[in-house]
Protein backbone atom coordinates (compact mmCIF):
# COMPACT_ATOMS: atom_id res chain seq x y z
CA UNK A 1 -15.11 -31.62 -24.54
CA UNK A 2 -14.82 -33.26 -20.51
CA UNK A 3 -11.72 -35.17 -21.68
CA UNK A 4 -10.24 -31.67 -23.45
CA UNK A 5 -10.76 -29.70 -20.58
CA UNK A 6 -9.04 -32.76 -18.30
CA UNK A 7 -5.87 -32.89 -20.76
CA UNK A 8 -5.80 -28.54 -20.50
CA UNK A 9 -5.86 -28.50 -16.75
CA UNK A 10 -3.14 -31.33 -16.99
CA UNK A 11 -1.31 -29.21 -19.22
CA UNK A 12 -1.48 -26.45 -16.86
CA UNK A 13 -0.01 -28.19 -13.77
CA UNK A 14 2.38 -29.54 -16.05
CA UNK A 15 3.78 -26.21 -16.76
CA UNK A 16 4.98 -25.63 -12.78
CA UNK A 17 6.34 -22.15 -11.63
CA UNK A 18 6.61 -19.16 -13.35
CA UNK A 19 9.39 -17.47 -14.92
CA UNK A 20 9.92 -13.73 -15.21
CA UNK A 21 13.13 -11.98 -16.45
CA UNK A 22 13.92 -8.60 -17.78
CA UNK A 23 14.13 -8.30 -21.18
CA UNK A 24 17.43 -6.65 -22.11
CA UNK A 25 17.34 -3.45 -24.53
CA UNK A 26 20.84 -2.37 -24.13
CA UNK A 27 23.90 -4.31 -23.00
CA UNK A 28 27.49 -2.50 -24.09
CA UNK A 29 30.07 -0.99 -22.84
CA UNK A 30 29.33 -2.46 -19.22
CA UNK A 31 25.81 -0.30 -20.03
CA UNK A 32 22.56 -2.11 -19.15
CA UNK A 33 19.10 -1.05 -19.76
CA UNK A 34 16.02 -3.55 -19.29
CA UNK A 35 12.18 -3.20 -19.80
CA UNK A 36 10.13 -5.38 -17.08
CA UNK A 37 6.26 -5.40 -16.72
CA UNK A 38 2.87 -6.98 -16.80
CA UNK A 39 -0.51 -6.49 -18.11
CA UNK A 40 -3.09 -7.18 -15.84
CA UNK A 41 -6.49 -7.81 -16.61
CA UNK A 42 -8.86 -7.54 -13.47
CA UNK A 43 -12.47 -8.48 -13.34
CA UNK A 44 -14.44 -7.33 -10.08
CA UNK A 45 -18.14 -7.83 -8.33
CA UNK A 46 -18.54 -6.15 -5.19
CA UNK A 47 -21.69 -6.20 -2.60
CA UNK A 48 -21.64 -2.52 -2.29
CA UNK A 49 -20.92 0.57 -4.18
CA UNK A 50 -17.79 1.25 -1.95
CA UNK A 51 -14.23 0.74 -3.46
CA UNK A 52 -12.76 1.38 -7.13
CA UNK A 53 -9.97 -1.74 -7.67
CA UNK A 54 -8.35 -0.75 -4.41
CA UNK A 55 -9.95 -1.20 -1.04
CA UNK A 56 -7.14 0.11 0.44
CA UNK A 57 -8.67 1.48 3.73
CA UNK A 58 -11.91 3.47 2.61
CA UNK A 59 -15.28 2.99 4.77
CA UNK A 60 -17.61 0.58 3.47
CA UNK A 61 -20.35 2.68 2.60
CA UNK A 62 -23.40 2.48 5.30
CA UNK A 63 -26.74 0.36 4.90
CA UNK A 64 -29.43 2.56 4.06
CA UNK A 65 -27.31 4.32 1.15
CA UNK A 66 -27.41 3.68 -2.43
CA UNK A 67 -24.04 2.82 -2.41
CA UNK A 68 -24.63 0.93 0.65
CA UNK A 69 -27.52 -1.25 -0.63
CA UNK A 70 -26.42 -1.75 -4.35
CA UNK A 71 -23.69 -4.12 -5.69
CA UNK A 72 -21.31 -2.83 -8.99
CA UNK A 73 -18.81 -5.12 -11.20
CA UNK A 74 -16.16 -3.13 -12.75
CA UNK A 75 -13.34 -4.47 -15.46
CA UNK A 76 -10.20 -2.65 -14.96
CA UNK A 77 -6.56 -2.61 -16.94
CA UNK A 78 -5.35 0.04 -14.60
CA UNK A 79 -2.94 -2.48 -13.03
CA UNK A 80 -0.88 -2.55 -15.84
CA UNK A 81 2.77 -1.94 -14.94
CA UNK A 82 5.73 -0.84 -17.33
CA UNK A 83 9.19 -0.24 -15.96
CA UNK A 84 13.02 0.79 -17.37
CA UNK A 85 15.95 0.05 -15.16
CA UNK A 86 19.53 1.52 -15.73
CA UNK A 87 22.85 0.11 -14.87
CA UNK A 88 26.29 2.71 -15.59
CA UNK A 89 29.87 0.66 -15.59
CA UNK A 90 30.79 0.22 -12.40
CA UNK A 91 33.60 2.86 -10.99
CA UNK A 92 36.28 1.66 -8.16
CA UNK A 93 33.94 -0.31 -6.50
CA UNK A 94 30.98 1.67 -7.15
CA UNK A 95 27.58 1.22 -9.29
CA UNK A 96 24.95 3.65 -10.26
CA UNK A 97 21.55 2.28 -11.05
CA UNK A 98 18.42 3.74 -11.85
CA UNK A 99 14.47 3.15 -12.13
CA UNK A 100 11.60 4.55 -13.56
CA UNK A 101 8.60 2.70 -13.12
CA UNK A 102 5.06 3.22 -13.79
CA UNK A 103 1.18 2.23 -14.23
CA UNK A 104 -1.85 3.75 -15.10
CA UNK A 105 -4.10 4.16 -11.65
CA UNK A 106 -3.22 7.42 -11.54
CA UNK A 107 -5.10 10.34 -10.37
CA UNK A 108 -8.63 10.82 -11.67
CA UNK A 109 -10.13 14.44 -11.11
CA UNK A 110 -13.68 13.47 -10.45
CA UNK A 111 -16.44 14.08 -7.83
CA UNK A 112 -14.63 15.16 -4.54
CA UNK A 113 -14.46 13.12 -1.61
CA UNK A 114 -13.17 16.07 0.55
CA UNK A 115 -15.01 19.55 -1.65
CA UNK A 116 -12.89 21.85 -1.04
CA UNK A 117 -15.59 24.53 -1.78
CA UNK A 118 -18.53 22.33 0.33
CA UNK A 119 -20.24 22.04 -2.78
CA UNK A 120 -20.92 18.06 -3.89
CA UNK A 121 -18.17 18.70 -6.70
CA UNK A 122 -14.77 19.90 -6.99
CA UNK A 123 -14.22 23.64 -7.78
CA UNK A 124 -12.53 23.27 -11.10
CA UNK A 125 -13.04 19.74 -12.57
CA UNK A 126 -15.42 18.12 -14.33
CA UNK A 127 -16.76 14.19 -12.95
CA UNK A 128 -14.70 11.86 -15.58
CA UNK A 129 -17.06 9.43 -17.49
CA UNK A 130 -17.10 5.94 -16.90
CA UNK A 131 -15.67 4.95 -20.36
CA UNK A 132 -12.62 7.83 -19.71
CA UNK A 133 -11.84 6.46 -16.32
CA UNK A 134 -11.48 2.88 -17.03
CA UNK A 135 -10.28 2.90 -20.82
CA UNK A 136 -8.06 6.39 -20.80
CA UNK A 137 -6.47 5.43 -17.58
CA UNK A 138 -3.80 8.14 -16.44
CA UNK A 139 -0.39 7.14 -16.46
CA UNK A 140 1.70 7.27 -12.62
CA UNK A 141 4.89 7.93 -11.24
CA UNK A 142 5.40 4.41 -8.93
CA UNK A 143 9.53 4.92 -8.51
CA UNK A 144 11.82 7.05 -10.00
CA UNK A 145 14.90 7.13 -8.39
CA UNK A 146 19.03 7.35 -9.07
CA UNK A 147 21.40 5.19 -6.58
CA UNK A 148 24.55 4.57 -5.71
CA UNK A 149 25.93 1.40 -5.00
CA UNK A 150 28.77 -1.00 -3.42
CA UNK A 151 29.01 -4.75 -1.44
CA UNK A 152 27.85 -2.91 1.82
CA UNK A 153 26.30 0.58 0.92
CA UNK A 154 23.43 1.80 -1.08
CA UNK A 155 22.95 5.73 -1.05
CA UNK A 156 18.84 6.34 -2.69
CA UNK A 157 17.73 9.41 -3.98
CA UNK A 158 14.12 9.94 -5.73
CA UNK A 159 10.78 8.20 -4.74
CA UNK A 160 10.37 4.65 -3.77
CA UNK A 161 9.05 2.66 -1.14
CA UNK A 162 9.02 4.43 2.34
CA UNK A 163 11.42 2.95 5.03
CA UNK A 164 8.61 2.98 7.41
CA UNK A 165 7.43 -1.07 7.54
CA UNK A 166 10.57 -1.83 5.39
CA UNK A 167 8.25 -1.32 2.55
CA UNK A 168 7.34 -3.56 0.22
CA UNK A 169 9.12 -6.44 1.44
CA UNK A 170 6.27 -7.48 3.47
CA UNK A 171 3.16 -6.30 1.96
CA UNK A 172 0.71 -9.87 2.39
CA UNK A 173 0.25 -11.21 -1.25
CA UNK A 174 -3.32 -10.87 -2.98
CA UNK A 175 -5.35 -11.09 -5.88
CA UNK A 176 -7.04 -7.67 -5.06
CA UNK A 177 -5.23 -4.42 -5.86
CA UNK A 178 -2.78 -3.83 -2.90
CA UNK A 179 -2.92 -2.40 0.00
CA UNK A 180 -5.56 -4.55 1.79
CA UNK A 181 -6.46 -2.46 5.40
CA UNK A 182 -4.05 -2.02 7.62
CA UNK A 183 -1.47 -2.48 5.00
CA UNK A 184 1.50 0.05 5.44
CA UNK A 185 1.20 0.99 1.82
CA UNK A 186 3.33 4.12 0.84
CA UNK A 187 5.77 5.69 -2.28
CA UNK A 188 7.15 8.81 -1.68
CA UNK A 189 10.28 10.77 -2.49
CA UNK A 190 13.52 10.66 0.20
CA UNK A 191 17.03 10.55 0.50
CA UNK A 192 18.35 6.79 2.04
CA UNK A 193 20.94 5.69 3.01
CA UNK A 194 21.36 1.93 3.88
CA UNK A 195 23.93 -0.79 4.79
CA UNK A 196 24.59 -4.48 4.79
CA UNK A 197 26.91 -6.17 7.56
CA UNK A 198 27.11 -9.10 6.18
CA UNK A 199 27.51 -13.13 8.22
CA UNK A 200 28.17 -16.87 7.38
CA UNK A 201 24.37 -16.93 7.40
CA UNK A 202 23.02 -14.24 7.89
CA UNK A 203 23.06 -10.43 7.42
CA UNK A 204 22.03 -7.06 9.31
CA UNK A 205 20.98 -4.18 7.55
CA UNK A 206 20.15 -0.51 8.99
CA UNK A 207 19.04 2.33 7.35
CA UNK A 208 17.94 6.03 7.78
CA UNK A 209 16.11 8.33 5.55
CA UNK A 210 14.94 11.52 5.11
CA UNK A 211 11.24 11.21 4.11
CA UNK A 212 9.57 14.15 2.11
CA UNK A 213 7.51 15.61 4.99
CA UNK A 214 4.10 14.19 5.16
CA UNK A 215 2.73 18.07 5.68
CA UNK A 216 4.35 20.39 3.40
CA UNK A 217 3.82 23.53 5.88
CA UNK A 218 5.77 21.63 8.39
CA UNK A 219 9.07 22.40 6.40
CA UNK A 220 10.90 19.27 8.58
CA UNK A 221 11.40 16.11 6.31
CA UNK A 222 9.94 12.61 7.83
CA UNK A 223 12.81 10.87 9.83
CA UNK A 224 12.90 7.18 9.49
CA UNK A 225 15.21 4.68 11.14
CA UNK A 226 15.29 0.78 10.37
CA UNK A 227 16.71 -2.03 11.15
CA UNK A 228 16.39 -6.11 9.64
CA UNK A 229 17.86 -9.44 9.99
CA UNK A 230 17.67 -11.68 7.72
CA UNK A 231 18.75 -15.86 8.20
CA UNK A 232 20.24 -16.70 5.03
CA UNK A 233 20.27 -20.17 5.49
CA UNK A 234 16.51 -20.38 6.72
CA UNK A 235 14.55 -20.15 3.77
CA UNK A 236 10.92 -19.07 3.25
CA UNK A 237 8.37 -19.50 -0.34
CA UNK A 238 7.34 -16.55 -1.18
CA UNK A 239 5.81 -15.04 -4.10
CA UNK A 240 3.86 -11.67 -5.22
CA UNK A 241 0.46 -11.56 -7.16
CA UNK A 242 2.41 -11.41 -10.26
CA UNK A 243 6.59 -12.44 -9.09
CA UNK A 244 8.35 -15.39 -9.31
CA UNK A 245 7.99 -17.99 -6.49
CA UNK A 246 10.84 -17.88 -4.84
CA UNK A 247 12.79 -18.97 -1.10
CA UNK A 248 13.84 -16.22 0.66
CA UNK A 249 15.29 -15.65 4.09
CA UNK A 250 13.41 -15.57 7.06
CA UNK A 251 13.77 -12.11 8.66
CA UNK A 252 12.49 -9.44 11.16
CA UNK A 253 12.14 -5.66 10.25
CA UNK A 254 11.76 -3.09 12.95
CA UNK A 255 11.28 0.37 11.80
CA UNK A 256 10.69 4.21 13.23
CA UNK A 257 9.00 7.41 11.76
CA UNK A 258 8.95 10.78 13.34
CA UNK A 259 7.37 13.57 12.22
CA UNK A 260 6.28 17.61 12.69
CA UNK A 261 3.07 19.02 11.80
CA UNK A 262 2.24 23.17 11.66
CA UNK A 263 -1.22 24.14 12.38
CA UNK A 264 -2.76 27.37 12.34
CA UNK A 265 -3.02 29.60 15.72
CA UNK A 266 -4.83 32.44 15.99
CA UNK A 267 -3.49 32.89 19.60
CA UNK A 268 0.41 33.21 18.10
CA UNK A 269 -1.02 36.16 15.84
CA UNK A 270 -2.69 36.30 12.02
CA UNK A 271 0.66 34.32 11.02
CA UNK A 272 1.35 32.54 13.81
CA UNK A 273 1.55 28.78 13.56
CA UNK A 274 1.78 26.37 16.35
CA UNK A 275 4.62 23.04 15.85
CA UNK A 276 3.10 19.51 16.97
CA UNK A 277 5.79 16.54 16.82
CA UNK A 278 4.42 12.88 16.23
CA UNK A 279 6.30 9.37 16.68
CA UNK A 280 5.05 5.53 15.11
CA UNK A 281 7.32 2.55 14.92
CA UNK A 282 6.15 -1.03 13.20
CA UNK A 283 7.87 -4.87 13.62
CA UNK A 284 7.78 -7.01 10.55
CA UNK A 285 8.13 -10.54 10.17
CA UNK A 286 8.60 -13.83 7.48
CA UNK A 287 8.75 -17.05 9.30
CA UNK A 288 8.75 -20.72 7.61
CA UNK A 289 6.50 -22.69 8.78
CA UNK A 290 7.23 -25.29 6.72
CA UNK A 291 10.96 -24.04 4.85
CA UNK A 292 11.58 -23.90 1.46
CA UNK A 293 14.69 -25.46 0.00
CA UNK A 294 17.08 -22.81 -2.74
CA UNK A 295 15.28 -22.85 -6.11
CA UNK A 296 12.26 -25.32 -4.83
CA UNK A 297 9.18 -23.67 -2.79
CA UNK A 298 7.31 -26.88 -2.73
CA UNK A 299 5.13 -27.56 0.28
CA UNK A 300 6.58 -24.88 1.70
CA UNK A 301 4.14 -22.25 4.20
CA UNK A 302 4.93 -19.18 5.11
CA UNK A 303 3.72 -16.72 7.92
CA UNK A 304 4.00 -13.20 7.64
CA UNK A 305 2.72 -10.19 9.90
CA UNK A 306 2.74 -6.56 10.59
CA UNK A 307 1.96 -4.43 13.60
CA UNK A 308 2.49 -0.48 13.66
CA UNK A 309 1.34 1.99 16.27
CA UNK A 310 1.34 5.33 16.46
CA UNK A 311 0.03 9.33 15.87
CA UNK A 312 0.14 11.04 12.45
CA UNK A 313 1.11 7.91 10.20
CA UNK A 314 -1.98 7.70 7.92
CA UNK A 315 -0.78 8.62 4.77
CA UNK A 316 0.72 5.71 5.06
CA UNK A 317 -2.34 3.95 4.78
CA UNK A 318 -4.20 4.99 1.34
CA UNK A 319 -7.44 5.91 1.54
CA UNK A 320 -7.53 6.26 5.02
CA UNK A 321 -9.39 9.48 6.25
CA UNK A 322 -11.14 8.13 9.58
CA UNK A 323 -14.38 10.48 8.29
CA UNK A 324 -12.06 13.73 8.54
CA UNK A 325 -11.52 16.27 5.61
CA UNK A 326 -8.63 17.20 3.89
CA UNK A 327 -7.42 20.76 4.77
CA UNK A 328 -7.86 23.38 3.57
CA UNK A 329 -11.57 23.61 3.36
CA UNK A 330 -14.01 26.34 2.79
CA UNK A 331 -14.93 27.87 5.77
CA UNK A 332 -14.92 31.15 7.81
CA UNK A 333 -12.80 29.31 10.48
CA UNK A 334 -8.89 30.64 10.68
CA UNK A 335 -7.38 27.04 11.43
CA UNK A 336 -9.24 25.66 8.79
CA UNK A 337 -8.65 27.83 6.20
CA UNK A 338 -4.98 28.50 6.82
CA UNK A 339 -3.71 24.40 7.66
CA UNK A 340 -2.77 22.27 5.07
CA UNK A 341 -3.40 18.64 5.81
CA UNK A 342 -4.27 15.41 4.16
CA UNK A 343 -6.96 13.61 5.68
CA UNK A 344 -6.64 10.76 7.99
CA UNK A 345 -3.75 12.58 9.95
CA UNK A 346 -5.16 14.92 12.29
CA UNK A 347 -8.19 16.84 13.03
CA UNK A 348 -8.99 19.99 14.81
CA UNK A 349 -12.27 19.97 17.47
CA UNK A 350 -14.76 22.46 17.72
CA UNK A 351 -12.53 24.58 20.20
CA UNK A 352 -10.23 24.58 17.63
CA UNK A 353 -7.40 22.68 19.06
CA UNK A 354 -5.20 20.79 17.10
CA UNK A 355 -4.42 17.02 17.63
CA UNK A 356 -2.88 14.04 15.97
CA UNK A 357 -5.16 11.02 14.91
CA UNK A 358 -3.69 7.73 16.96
CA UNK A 359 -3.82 4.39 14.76
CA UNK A 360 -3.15 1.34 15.19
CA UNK A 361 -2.63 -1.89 12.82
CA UNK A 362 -1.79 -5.03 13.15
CA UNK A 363 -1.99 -8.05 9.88
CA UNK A 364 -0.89 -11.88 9.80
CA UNK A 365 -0.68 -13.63 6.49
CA UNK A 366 -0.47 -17.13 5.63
CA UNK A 367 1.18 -18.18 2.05
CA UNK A 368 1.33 -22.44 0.95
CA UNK A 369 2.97 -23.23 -2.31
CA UNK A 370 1.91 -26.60 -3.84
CA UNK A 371 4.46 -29.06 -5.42
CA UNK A 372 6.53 -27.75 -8.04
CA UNK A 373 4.63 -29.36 -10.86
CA UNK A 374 1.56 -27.83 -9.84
CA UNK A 375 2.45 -24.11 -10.31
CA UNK A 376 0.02 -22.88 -7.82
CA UNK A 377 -0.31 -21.33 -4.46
CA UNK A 378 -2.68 -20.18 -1.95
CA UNK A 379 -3.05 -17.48 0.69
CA UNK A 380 -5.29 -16.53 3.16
CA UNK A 381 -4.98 -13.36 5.32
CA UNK A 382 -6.81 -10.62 8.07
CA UNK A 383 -5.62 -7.04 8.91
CA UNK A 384 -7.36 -4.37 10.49
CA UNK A 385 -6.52 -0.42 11.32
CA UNK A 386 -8.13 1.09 14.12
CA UNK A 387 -8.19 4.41 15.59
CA UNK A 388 -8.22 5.25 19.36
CA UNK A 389 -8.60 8.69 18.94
CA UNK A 390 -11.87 8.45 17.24
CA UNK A 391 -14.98 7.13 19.32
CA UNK A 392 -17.86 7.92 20.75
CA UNK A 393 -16.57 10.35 23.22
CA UNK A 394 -14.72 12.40 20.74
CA UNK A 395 -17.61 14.87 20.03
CA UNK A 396 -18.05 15.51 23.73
CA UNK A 397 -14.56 16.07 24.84
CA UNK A 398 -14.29 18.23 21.63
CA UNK A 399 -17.11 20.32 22.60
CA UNK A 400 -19.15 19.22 19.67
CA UNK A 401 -18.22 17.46 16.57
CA UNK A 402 -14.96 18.12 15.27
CA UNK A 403 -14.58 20.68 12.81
CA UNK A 404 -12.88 18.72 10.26
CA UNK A 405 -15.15 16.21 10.41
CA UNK A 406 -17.90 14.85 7.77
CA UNK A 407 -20.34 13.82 10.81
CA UNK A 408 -19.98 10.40 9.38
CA UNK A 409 -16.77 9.02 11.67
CA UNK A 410 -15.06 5.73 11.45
CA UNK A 411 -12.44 3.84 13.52
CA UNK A 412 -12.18 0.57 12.39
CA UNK A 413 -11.63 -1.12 8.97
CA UNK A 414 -10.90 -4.66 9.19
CA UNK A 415 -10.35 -7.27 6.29
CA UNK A 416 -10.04 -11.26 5.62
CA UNK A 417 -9.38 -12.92 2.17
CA UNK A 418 -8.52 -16.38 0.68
CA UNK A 419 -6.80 -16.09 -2.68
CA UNK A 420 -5.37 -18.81 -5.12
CA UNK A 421 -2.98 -18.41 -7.73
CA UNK A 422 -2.30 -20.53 -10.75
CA UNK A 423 0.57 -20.53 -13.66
CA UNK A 424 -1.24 -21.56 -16.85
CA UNK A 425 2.26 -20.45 -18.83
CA UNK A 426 5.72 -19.32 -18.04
CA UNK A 427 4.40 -15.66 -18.30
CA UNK A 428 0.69 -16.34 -17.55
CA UNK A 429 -0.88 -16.03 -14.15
CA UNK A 430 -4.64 -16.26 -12.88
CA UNK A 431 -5.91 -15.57 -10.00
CA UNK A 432 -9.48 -15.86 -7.76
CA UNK A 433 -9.87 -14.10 -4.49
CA UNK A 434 -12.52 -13.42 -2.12
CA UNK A 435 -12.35 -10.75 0.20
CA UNK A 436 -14.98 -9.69 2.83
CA UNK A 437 -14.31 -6.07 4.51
CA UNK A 438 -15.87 -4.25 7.89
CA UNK A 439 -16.00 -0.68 8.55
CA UNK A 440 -17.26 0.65 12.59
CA UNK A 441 -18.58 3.61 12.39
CA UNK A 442 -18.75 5.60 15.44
CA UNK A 443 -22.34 6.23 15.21
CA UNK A 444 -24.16 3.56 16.44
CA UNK A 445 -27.03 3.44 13.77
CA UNK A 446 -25.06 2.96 11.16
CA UNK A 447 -23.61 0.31 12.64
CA UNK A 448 -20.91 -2.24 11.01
CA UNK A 449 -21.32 -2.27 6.87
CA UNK A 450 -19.01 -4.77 5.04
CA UNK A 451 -18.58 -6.22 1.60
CA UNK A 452 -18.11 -8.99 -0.06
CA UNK A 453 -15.45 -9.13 -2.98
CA UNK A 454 -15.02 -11.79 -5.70
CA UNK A 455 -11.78 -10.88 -8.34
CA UNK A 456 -10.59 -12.95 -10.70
CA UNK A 457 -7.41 -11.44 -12.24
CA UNK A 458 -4.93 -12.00 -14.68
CA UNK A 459 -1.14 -10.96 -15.36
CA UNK A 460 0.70 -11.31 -18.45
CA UNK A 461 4.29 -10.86 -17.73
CA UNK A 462 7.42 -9.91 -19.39
């Protein structure tokens, strides 16, 4: 049995990279339609009762808490990712492309974070079972967009990655269920436009969008401007949790968002609504350490990092509600009842003046790829989000706690994690991670909770 387990893992780092393709379903007339994928097979033991498979940037529950005190595993499919892309002939110059892509964390109508009613529950849903939520998983929109297409234009419509952060080119790789905190982590429908000037070496691309606005009542889309270079010639390994490993260029991303919120004012009359503008920007990098050669990442390291700052940006950051509620609520307050708001974005204080949440993230990731033959890699990574806005001032220069507010208030959620990956096939990928994650909460008793993750995660890919 020792020397069949030897000649297995010999076998395994035999095997070296990974390689995904489409697989083709129709391919005439200059028509093309492929099928891409994985199924991914995640097995998870946290320290407290805090996160589902996404940590994203929810509070790590407080000590003192059953949820706090008590440790859960869950087994989760949810992951799994299907995907159709389209290709028309092309037409002087021109090609229109499509996507539709999908998985099945979609959204669960169980107990309410933010009751709407201030009752423990939602109004109108029933808590899903355990067996439902994990084993009936509900299918998700992820893209679903049409675009147009030449050498130096590409002209988006339908939802995708936002601009803001040049999303997803540099979302850190992990073994846990993206985004990390402090991750700019967003899909959401836009019009883009984008183009490529290209260089010997190198290339410059800029781009501008019209976001779908982050408060509906606002009636102003999101406006996003970006820009990137990319060195052509400087080449960086890189690979996602479940992508090939491939060099890419080395490049920095600078990118803009600017937005208008509505909130109710009783001073402007029973309809009257008062117009708050809000402004972020984040810089983006990939730098090789150690570079990659074309079609060879071995040995190679890679550094990558975010930074954003900013007021009004935290949809961008799922899960990410600072301890505020989502608007409307039930309440005999006007600017309550008559704002609509996701959490996380803004809160109003027990004057009832309206003002935008600050934040503030910053992450650095390190990714090494061992030799070839190996097919393996490693990465290690810390982020954290933290809010200015919220400390423990805010409920004095309020003039009591906010009215939007849960009591319990947060303003920091930090993260670090080692993960390795390993090819056992062509198509078959494993991975262990550990990740150990910090909330601050602003009052001082309940001090700093974190917990301690250990996945172990597979992908089957097509």
């Amino acid at each position: 049995m020792k020397r069949t387990g030897k000649m297995a893992f010999a076998a395994a780092l035999l095997l070296g990279q990974a390689s995904f393709a489409d697989v083709t379903l129709v391919d005439k007339d200059d028509w093309k339609v492929s099928m891409y994928g994985f199924i991914e097979t995640d097995v998870i033991h946290d320290s407290t009762r805090s996160f589902s498979e996404v940590i994203g940037n929810a509070p790590v529950q407080p000590a003192g808490t059953v949820t706090g005190d008590n440790a859960w595993t869950q087994y989760s499919n949810r992951n799994t990712r299907l995907g159709f892309k389209i290709q028309a002939p092309e037409e002087n110059g021109w090609r229109t492309k499509g996507l539709l892509e999908m998985d099945f964390l979609g959204f669960d109508p169980g107990v309410s974070t933010n009751p709407i009613s201030g009752t423990t529950t939602n109004d109108t849903t029933v808590p899903n079972s355990e067996s439902s939520f994990y084993q009936n998983p509900t299918p998700r929109i992820r893209h679903a967009w049409g675009a147009l297409e030449s050498d130096n234009w590409k002209f988006l419509f339908g939802q995708t990655w936002s601009t803001f952060g040049w999303q997803a080119d540099y979302v850190p790789t992990s073994v846990s269920v993206a985004p990390l905190p402090g991750n700019l982590y967003q899909r959401t429908a836009q019009i883009q436009a984008l183009n490529t000037i290209k260089w010997s070496n190198s290339n410059f691309q800029w781009l501008m969008a019209l976001e779908r606005p982050s408060q509906r009542d606002s009636q102003t889309p999101n406006f996003n401007l970006a820009v990137k270079y990319a060195i052509d010639s400087w080449k960086a390994g890189f690979a996602t949790y479940y992508g090939e490993e491939k060099a890419v260029p080395a490049s920095l991303a600078l990118s803009s968002t600017f937005k208008q919120f509505q909130a109710f004012n009783p001073a402007n009359g029973t309809t009257g609504y008062s117009k708050v503008n809000s402004s972020a920007f984040a810089a983006d990098i990939l730098f090789p350490i150690i570079p990659a050669s074309d079609g060879d990442t071995s040995n190679a390291l890679t550094f990558s990092a975010e930074y954003s700052s900013g007021t009004g940006y935290g949809d961008a950051l799922p899960s990410w509600t600072g301890g505020f509620k989502q608007l409307p609520q039930g309440t005999t307050s006007a600017m309550l009842a008559n704002t609509n708001l996701d959490a996380g974005q803004a809160y109003f204080d027990n004057n009832g003046n309206f003002g935008l949440l600050q934040l503030q993230t910053y992450l650095v990731s390190l990714q090494y790829h061992f030799p070839k033959s190996w097919g393996a890699f490693l990465v290690a990574g810390y982020s954290q989000l933290q809010s200015t806005t919220i400390n423990s001032n805010i409920s004095a220069t309020s003039g009591g706690t906010p009215l939007n507010s849960f009591g319990n208030l947060y303003n920091t959620e930090s993260n670090y994690y080692l993960s390795y990956f390993q090819n056992l096939s062509k198509q078959l990928r494993l991975g262990l991670e550990w990740d150990h994650t910090t909330t601050q909460y602003v009052n001082t008793n309940l001090g700093s909770p974190s917990n301690d993750r250990i996945q172990f995660s597979t992908w089957i890919t097509i």
